[in-house]
C-alpha atoms as a PDB file:
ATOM      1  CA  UNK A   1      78.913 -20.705  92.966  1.00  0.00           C
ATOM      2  CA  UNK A   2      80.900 -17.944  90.818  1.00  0.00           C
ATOM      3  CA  UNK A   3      84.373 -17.868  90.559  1.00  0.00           C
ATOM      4  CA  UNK A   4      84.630 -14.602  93.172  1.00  0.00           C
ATOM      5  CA  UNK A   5      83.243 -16.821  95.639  1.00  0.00           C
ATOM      6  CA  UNK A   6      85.162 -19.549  94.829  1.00  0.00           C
ATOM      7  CA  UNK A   7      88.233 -17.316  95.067  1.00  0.00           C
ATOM      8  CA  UNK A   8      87.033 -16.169  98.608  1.00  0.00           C
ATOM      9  CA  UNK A   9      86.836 -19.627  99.830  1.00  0.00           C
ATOM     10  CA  UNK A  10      90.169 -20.659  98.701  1.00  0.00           C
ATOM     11  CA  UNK A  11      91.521 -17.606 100.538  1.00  0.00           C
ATOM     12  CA  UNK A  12      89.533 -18.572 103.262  1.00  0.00           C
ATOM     13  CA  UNK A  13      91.361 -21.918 103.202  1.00  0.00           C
ATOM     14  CA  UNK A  14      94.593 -20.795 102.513  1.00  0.00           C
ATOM     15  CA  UNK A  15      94.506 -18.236 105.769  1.00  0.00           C
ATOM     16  CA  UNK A  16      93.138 -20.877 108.178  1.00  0.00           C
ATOM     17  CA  UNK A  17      95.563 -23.414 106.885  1.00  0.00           C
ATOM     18  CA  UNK A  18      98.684 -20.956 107.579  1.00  0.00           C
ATOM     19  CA  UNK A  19      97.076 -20.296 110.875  1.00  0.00           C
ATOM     20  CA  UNK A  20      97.161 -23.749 111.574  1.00  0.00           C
ATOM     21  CA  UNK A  21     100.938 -24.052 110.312  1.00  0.00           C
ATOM     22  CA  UNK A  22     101.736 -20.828 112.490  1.00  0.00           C
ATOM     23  CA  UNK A  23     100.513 -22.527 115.672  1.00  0.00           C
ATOM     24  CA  UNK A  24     101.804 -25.642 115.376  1.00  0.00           C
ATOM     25  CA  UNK A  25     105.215 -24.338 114.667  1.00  0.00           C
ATOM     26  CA  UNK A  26     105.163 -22.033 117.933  1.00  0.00           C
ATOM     27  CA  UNK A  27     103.728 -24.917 119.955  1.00  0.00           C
ATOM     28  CA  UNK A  28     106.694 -27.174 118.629  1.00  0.00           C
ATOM     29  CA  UNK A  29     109.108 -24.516 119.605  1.00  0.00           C
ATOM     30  CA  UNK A  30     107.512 -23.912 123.028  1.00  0.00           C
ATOM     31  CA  UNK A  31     107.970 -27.920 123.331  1.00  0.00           C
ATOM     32  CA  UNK A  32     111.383 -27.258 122.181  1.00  0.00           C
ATOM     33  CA  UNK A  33     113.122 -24.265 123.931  1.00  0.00           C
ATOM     34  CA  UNK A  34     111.035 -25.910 127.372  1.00  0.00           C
ATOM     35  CA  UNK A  35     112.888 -29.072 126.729  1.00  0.00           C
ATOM     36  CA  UNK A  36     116.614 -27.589 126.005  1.00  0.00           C
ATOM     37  CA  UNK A  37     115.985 -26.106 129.002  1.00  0.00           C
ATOM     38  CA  UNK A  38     114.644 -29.225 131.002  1.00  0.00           C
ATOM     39  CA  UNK A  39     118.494 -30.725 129.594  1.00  0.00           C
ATOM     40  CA  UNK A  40     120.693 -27.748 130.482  1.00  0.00           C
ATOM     41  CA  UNK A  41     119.105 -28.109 134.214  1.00  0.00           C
ATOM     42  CA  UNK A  42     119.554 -32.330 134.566  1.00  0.00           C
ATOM     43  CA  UNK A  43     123.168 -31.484 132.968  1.00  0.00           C
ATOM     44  CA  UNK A  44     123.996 -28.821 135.380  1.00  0.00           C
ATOM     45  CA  UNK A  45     122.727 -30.971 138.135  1.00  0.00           C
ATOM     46  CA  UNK A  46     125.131 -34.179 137.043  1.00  0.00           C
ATOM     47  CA  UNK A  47     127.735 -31.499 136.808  1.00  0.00           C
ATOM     48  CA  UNK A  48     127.101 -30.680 140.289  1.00  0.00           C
ATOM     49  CA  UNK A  49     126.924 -34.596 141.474  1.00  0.00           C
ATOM     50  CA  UNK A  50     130.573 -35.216 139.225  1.00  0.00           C
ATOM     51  CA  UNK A  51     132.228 -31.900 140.988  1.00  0.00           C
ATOM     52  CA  UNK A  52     131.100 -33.123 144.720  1.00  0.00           C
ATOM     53  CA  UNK A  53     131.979 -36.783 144.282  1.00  0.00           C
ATOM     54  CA  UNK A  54     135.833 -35.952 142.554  1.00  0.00           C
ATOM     55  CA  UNK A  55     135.926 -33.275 145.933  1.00  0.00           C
ATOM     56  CA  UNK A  56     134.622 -35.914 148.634  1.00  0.00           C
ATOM     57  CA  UNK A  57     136.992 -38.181 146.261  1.00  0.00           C
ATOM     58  CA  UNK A  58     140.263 -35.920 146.248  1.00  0.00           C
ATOM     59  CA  UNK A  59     139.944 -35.263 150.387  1.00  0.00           C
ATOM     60  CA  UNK A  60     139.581 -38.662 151.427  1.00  0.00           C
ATOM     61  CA  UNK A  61     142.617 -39.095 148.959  1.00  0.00           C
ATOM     62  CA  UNK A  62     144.518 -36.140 150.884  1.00  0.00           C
ATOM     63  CA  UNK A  63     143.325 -37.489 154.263  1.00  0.00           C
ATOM     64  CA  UNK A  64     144.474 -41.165 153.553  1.00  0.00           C
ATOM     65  CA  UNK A  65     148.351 -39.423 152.823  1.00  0.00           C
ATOM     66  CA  UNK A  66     148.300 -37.199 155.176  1.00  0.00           C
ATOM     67  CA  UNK A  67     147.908 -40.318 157.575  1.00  0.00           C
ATOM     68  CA  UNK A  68     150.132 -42.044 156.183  1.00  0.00           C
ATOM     69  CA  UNK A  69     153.001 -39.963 156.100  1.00  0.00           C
ATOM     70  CA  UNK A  70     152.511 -39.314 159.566  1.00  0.00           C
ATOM     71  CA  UNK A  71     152.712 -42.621 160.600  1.00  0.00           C
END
């Protein structure tokens, strides 16, 4: 082989190495940003469970005094 072609195949390589690199890194991203979101949405939902069990918590709280200082 001459040295042009030589040349041409290391190109070669070089592009369909980068293309390679490219891909991965936007799969690992799409892994990423998908699971961010996956945590913001389990977080949001504990959130949720913490705010209606302090609620359910704080009425049956009220309700007990209320009773009590009625008695």
């Amino acid at each position: 082989m001459d040295n042009q072609t030589n040349k041409n195949n290391q190109q070669n390589e070089n592009t369909v190495t980068e293309g390679i690199k490219n891909t991965a890194g936007a799969a690992f991203h799409t892994v990423h940003s998908a699971l961010e979101t996956t945590e913001n949405v389990a977080m949001n939902a504990v959130d949720g469970t913490a705010n209606a069990i302090n609620k359910l918590t704080n009425n049956n709280k009220d309700k007990k005094q209320n009773n009590s200082n009625n008695q």
